[in-house]
C-alpha atoms as a PDB file:
ATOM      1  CA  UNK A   1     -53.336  13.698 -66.543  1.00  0.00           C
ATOM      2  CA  UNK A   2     -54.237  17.374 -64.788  1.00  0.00           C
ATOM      3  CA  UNK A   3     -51.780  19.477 -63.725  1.00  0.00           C
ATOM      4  CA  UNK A   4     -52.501  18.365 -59.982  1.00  0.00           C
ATOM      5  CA  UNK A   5     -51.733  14.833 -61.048  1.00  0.00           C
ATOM      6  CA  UNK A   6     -48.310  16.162 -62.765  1.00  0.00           C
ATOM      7  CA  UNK A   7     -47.294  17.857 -59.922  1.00  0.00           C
ATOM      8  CA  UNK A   8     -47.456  14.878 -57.589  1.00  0.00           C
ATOM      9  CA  UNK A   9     -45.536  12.631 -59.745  1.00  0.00           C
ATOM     10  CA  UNK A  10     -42.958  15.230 -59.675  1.00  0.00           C
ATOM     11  CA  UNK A  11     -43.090  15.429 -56.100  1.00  0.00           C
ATOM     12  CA  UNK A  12     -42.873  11.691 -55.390  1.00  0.00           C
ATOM     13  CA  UNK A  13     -39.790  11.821 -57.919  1.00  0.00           C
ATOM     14  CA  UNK A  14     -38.290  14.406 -55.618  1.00  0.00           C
ATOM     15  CA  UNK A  15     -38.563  17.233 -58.311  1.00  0.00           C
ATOM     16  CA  UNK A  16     -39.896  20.178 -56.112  1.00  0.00           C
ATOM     17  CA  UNK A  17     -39.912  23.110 -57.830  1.00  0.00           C
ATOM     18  CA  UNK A  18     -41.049  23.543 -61.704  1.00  0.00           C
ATOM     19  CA  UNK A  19     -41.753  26.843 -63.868  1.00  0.00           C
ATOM     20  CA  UNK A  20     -44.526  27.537 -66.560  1.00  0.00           C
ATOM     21  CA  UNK A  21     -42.015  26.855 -69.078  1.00  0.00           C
ATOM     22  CA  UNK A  22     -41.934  23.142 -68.345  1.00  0.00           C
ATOM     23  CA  UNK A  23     -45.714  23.380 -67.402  1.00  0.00           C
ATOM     24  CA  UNK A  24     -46.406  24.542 -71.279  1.00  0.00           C
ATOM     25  CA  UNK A  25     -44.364  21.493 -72.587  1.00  0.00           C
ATOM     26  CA  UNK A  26     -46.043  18.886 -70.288  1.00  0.00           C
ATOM     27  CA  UNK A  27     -49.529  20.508 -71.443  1.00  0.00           C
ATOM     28  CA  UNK A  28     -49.149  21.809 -74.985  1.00  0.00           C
ATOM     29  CA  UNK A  29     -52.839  21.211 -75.669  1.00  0.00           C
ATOM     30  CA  UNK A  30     -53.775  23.592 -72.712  1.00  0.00           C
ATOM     31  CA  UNK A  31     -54.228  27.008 -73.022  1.00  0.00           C
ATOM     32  CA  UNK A  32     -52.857  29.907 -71.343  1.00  0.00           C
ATOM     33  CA  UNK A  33     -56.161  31.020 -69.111  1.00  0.00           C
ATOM     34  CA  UNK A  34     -56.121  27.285 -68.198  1.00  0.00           C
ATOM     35  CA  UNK A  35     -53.002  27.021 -66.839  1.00  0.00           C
ATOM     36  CA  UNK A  36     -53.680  30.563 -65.078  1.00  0.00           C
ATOM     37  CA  UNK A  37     -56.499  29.266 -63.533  1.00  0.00           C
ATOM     38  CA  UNK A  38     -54.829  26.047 -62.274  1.00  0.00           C
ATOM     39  CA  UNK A  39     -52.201  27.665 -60.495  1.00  0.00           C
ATOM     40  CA  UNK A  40     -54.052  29.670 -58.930  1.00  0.00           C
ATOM     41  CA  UNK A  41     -56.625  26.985 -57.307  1.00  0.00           C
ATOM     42  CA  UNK A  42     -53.509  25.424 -56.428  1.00  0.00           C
ATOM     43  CA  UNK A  43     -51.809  28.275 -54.866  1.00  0.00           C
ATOM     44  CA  UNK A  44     -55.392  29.107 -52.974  1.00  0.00           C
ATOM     45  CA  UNK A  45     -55.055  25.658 -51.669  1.00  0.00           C
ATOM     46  CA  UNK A  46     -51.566  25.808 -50.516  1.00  0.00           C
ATOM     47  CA  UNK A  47     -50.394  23.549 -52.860  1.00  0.00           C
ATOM     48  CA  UNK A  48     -47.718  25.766 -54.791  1.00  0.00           C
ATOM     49  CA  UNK A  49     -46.242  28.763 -54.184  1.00  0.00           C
ATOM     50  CA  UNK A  50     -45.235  31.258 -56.720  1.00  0.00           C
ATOM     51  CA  UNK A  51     -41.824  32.023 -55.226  1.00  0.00           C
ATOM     52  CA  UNK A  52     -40.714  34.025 -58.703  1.00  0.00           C
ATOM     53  CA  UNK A  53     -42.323  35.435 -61.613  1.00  0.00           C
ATOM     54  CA  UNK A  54     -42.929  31.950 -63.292  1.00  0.00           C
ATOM     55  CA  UNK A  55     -41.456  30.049 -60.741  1.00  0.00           C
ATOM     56  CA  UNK A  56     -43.170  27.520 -58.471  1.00  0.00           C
ATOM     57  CA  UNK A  57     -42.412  25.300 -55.475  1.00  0.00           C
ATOM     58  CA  UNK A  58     -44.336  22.662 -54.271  1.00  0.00           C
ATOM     59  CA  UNK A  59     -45.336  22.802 -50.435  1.00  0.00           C
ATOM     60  CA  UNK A  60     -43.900  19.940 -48.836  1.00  0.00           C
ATOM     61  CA  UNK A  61     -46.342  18.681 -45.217  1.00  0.00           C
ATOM     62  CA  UNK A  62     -43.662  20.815 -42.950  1.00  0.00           C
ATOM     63  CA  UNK A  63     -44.554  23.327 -44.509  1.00  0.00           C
ATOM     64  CA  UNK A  64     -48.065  23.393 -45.234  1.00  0.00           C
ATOM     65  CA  UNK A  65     -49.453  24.780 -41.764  1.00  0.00           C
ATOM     66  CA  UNK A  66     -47.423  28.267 -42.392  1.00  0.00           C
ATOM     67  CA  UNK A  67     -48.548  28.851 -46.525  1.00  0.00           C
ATOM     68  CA  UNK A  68     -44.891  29.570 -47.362  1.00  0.00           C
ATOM     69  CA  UNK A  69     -41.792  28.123 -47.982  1.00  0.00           C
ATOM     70  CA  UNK A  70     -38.470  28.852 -46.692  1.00  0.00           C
ATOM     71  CA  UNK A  71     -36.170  30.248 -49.629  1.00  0.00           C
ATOM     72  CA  UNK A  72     -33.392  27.968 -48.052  1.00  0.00           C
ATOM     73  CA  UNK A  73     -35.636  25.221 -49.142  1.00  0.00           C
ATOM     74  CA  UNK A  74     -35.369  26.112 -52.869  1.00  0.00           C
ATOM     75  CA  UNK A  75     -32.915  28.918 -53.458  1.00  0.00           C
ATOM     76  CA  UNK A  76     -30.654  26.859 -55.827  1.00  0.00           C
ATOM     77  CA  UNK A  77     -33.248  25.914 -57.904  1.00  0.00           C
ATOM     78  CA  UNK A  78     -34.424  29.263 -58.150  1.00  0.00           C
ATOM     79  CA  UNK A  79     -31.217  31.015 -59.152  1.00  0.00           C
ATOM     80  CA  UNK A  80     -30.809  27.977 -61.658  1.00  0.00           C
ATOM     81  CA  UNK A  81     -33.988  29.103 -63.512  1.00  0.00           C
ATOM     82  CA  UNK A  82     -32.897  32.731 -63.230  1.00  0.00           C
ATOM     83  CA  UNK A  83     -29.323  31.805 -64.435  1.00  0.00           C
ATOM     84  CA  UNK A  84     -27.185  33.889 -62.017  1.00  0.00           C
ATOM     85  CA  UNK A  85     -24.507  33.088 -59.455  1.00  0.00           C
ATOM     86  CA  UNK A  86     -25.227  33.149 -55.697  1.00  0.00           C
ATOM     87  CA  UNK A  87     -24.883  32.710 -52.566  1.00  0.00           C
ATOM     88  CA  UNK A  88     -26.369  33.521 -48.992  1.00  0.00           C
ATOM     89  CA  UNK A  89     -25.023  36.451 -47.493  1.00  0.00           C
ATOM     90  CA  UNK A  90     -24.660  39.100 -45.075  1.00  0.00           C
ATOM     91  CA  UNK A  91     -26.808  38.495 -41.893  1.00  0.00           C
ATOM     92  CA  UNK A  92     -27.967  35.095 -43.614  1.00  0.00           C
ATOM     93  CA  UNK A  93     -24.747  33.740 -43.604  1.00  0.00           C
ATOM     94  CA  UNK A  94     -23.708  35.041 -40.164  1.00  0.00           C
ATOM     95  CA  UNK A  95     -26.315  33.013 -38.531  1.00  0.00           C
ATOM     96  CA  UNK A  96     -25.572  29.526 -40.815  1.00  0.00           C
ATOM     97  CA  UNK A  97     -22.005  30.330 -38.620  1.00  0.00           C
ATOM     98  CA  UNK A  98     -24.101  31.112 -35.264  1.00  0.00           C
ATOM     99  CA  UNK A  99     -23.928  34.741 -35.468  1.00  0.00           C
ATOM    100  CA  UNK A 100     -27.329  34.684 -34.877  1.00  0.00           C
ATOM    101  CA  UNK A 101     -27.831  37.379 -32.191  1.00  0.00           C
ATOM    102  CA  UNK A 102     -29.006  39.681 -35.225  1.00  0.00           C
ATOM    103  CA  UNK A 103     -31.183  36.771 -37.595  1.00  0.00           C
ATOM    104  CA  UNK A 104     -32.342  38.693 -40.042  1.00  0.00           C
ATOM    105  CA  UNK A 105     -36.108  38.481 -41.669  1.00  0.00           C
ATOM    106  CA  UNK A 106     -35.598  38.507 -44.442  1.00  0.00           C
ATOM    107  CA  UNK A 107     -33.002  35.763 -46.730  1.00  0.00           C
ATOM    108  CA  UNK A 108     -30.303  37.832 -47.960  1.00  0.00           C
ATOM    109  CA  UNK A 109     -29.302  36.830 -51.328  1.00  0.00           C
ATOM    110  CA  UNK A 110     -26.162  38.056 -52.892  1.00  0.00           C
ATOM    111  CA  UNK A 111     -25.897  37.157 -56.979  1.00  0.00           C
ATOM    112  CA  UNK A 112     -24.230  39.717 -59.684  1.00  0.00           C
ATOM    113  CA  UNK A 113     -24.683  42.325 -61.592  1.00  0.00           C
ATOM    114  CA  UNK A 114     -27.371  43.366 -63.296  1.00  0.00           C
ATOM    115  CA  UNK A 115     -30.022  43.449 -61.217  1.00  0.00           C
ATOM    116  CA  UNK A 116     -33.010  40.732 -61.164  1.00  0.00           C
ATOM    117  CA  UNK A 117     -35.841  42.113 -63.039  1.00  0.00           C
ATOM    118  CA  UNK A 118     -38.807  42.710 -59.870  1.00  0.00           C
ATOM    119  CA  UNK A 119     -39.502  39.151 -58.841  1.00  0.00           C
ATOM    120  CA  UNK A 120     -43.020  39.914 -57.193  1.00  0.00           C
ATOM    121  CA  UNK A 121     -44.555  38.279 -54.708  1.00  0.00           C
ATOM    122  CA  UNK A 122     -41.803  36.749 -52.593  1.00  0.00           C
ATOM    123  CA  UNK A 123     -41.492  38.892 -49.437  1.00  0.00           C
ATOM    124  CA  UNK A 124     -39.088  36.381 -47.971  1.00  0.00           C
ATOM    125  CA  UNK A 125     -35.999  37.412 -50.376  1.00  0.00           C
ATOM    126  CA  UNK A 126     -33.539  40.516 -50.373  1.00  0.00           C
ATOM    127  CA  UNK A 127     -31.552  40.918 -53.217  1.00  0.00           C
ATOM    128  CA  UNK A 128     -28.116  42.169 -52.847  1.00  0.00           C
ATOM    129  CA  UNK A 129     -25.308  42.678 -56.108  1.00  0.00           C
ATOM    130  CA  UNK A 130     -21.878  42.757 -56.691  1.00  0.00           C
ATOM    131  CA  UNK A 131     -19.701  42.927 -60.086  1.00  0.00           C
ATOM    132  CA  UNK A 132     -19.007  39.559 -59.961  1.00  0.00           C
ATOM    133  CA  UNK A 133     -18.883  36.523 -57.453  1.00  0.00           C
ATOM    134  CA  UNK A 134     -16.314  35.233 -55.923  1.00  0.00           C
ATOM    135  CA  UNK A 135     -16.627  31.430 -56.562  1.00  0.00           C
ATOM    136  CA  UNK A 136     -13.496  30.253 -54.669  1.00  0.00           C
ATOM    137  CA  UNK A 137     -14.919  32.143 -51.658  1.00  0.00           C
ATOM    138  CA  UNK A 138     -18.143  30.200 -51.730  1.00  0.00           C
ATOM    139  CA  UNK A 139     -18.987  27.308 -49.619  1.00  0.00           C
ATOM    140  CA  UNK A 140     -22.051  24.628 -50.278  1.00  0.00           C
ATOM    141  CA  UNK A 141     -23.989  22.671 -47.802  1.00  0.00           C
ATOM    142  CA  UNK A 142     -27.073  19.997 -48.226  1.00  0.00           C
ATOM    143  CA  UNK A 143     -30.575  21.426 -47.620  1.00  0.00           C
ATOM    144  CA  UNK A 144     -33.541  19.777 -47.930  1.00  0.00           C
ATOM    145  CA  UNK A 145     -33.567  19.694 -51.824  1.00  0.00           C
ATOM    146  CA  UNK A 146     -29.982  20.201 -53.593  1.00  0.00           C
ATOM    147  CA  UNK A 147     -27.221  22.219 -52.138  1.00  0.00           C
ATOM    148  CA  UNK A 148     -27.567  25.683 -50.856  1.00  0.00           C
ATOM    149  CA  UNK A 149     -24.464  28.018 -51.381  1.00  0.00           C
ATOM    150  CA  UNK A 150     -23.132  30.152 -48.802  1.00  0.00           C
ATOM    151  CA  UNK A 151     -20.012  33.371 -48.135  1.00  0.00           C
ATOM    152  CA  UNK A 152     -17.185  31.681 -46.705  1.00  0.00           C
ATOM    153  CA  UNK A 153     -16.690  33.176 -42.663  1.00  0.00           C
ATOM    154  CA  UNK A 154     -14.234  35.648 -44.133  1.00  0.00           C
ATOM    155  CA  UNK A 155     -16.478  36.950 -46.973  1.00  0.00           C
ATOM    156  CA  UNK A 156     -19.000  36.868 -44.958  1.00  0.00           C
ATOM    157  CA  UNK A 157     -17.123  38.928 -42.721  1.00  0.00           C
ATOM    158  CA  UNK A 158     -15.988  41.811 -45.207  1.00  0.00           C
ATOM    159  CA  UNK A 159     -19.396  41.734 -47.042  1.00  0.00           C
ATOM    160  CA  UNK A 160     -20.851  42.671 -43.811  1.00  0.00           C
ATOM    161  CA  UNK A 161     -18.667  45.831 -43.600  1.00  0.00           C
ATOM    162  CA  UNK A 162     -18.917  46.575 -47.341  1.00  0.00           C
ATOM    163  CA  UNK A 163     -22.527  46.513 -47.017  1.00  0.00           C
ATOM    164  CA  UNK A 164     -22.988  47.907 -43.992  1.00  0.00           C
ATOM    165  CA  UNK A 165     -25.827  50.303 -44.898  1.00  0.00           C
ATOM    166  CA  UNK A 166     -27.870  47.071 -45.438  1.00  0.00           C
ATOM    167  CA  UNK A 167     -27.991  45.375 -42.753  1.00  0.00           C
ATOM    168  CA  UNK A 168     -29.078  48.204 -40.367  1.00  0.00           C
ATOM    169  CA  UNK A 169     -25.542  50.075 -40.040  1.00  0.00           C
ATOM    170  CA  UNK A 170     -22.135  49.533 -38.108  1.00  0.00           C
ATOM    171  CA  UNK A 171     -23.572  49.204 -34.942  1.00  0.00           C
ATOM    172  CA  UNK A 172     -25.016  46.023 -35.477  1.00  0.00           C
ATOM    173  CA  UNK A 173     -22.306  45.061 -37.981  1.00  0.00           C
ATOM    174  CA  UNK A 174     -19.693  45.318 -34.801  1.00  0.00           C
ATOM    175  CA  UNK A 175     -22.760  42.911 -32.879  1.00  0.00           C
ATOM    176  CA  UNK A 176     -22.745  40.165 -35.524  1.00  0.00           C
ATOM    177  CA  UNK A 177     -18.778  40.379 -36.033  1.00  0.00           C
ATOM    178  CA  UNK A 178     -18.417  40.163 -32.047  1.00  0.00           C
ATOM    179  CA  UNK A 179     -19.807  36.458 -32.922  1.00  0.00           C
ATOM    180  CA  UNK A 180     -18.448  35.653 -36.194  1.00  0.00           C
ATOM    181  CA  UNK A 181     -14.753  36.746 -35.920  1.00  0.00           C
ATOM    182  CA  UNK A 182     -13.847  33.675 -33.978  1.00  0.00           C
ATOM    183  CA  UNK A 183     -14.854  31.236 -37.151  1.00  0.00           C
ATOM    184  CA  UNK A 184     -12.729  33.729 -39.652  1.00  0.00           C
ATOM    185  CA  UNK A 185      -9.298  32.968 -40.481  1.00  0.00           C
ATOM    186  CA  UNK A 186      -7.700  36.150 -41.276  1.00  0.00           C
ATOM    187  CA  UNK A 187      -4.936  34.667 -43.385  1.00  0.00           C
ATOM    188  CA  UNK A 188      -7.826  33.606 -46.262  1.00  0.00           C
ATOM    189  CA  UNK A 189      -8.305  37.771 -46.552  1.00  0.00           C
ATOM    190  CA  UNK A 190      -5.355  37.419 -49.180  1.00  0.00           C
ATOM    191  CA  UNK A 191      -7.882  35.751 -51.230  1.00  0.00           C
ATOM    192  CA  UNK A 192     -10.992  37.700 -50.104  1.00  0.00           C
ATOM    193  CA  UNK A 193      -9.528  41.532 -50.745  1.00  0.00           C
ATOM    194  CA  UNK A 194      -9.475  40.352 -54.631  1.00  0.00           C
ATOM    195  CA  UNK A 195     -13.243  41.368 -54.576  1.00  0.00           C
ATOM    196  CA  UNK A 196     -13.435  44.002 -51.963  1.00  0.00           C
ATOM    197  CA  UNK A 197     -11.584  47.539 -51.397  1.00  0.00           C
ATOM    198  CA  UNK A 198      -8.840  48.285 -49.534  1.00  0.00           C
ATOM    199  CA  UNK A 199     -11.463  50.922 -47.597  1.00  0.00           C
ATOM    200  CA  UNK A 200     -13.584  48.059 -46.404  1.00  0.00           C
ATOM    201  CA  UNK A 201     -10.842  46.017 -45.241  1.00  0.00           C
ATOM    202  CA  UNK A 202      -9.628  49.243 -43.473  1.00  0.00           C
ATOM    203  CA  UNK A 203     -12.821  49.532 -41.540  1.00  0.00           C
ATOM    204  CA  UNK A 204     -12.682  45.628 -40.486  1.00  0.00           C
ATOM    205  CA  UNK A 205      -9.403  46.139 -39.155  1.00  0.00           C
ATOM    206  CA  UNK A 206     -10.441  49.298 -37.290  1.00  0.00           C
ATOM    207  CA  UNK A 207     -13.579  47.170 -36.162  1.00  0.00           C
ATOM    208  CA  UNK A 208     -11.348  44.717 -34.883  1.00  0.00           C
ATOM    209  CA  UNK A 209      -8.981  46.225 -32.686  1.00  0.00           C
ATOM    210  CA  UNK A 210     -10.788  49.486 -31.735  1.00  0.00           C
ATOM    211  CA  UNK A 211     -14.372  47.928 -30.619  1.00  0.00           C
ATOM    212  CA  UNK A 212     -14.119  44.289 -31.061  1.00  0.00           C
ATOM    213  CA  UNK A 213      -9.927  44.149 -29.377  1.00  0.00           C
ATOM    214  CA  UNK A 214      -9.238  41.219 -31.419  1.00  0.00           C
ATOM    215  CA  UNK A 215      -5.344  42.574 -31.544  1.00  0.00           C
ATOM    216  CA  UNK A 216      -4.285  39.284 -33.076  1.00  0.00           C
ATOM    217  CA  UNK A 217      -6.403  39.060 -36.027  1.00  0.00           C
ATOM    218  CA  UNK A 218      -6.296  43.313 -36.252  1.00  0.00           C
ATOM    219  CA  UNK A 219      -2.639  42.563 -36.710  1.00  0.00           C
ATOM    220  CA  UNK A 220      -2.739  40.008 -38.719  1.00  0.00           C
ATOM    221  CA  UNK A 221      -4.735  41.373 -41.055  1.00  0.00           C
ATOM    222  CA  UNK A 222      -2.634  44.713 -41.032  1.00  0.00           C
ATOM    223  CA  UNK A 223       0.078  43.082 -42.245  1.00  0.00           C
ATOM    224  CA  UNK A 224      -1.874  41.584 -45.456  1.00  0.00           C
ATOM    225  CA  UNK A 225      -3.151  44.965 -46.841  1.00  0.00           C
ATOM    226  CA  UNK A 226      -0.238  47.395 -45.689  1.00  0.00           C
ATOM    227  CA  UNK A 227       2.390  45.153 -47.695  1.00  0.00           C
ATOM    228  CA  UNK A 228       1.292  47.008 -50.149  1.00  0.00           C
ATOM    229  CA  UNK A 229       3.428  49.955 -49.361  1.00  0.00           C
ATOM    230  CA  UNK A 230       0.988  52.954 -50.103  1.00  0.00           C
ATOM    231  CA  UNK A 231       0.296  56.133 -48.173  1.00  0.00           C
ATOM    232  CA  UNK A 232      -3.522  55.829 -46.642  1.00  0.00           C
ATOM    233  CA  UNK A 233      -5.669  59.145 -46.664  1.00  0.00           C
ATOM    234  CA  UNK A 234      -8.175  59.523 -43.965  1.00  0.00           C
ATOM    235  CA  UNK A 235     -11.611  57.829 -44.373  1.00  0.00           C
ATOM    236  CA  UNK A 236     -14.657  57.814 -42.370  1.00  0.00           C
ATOM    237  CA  UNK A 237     -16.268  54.790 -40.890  1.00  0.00           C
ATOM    238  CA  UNK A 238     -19.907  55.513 -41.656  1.00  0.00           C
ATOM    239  CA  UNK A 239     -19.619  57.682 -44.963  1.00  0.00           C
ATOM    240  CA  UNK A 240     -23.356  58.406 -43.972  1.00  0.00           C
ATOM    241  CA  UNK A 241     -22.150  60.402 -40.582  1.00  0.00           C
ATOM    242  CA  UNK A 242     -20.324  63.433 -40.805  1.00  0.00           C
ATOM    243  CA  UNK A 243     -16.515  63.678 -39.535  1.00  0.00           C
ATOM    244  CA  UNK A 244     -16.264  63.566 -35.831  1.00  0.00           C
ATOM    245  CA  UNK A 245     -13.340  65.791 -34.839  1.00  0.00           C
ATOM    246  CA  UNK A 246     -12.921  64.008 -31.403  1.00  0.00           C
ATOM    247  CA  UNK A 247     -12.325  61.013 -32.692  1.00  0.00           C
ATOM    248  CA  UNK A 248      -9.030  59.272 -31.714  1.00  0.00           C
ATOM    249  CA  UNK A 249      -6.465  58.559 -34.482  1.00  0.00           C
ATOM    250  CA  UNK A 250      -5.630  54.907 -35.121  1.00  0.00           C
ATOM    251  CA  UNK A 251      -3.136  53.287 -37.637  1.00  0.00           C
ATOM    252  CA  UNK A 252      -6.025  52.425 -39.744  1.00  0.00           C
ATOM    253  CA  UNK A 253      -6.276  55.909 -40.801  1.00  0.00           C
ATOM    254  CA  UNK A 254     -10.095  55.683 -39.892  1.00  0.00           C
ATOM    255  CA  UNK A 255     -12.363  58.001 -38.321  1.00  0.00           C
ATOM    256  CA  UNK A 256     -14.721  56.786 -35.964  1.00  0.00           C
ATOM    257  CA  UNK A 257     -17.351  58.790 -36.688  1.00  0.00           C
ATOM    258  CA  UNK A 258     -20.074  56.685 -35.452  1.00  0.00           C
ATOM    259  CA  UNK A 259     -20.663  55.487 -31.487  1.00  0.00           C
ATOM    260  CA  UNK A 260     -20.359  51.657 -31.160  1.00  0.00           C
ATOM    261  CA  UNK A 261     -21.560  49.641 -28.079  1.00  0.00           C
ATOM    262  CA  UNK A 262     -21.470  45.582 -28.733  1.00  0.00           C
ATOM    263  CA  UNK A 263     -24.756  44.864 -27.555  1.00  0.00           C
ATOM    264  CA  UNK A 264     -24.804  41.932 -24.793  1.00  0.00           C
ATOM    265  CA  UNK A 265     -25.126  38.481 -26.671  1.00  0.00           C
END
């Protein structure tokens, strides 16, 4: 059997994805410049794609006129041979909610602490980290192989806020939440501001009642973090802009130190 044949009866068996490792054990009588070479006729034929440093997935027909393969398509698998926790975040997420006035390029991936060791030639993932993941916060859906792992609304939500800086700053964090907040239930941030700070939730709630008006949920969510009883110090919105001295006071104890307009959607 060549490692074209072994490929296809994966395929046919549904088995989409496979790494070198498994390659080596199907083919222990090959050698290393062998299998080299075979990957990469198959890769110049648009075959496989290398999606991670010894990672491959096989190009279904959908997929074959475009050369590359959605990371939707075979995220789960991935992270499974990397052996992290994940889940689609950020902008991603947003738009698997319809919040997809800002779509992003790029799939935002958000997995823990440390970092993933430079994955190469994938310019279709963006790696984002946090200490740990919040697995009671994380939703699954089919895709077209396995599941595919996603931030709940209301992670999604405080994520975007936390990470602002990454996703191309509050203005188009304010955008995206103009769409989102209807799908979050504020009443699940009890559960969400376990792996956030009381900053970022600060900011959403200034987000939501000084540009988005969304008094309700700005109230509701009020209610959840001041129970806690503490005096709040001034922050800034945007620690990246200076403080703006004109900026009016609000109970959030936030400065709004950076000009939002929703843009039309």
């Amino acid at each position: 059997m060549t490692i074209d044949e072994w490929i296809h009866q994966r395929e046919i068996r549904g088995y989409m994805t496979f790494s070198v490792l498994e390659l080596r054990q199907a083919f222990p009588a090959n050698s290393e410049k062998g299998m080299k070479t075979a990957l990469r006729r198959l890769s110049s034929k648009g075959r496989i794609q290398s999606v991670y440093r010894g990672f491959y997935v096989v190009i279904p027909i959908q997929y074959q006129l475009q050369g590359i393969v959605p990371p939707n398509y075979y995220i789960d698998e991935l992270m499974a041979y990397v052996g992290k926790p994940y889940y689609i975040g950020l902008l991603s997420a947003a738009a698997m909610y319809g919040a997809a006035h800002q779509r992003p390029m790029l799939t935002q991936v958000m997995t823990a602490e440390p970092r993933i060791k430079a994955s190469g030639k994938n310019p279709l993932l963006e790696w984002h980290y946090r200490q740990n993941i919040p697995e009671n916060l994380i939703l699954t859906k089919n895709g077209e192989i396995g599941v595919v792992r996603y931030s709940s609304a209301e992670l999604t939500a405080v994520d975007l806020v936390q990470f602002a800086g990454h996703v191309g700053g509050y203005q188009r964090v304010a955008t995206v939440l103009a769409e989102l907040t209807e799908t979050v239930d504020i009443s699940k941030m009890r559960d969400v501001q376990d792996y956030t700070t009381k900053s970022t939730l600060r900011r959403l709630g200034c987000l939501l009642e000084c540009v988005l008006e969304e008094q309700k949920k700005s109230d509701e969510l009020y209610d959840i973090i001041r129970g806690q009883g503490r005096e709040w110090n001034t922050i800034l919105l945007s620690n990246a802009h200076p403080l703006n001295n004109d900026a009016q006071s609000n109970r959030w104890q936030v400065n709004m130190n950076v000009e939002i307009e929703i843009d039309e959607i």
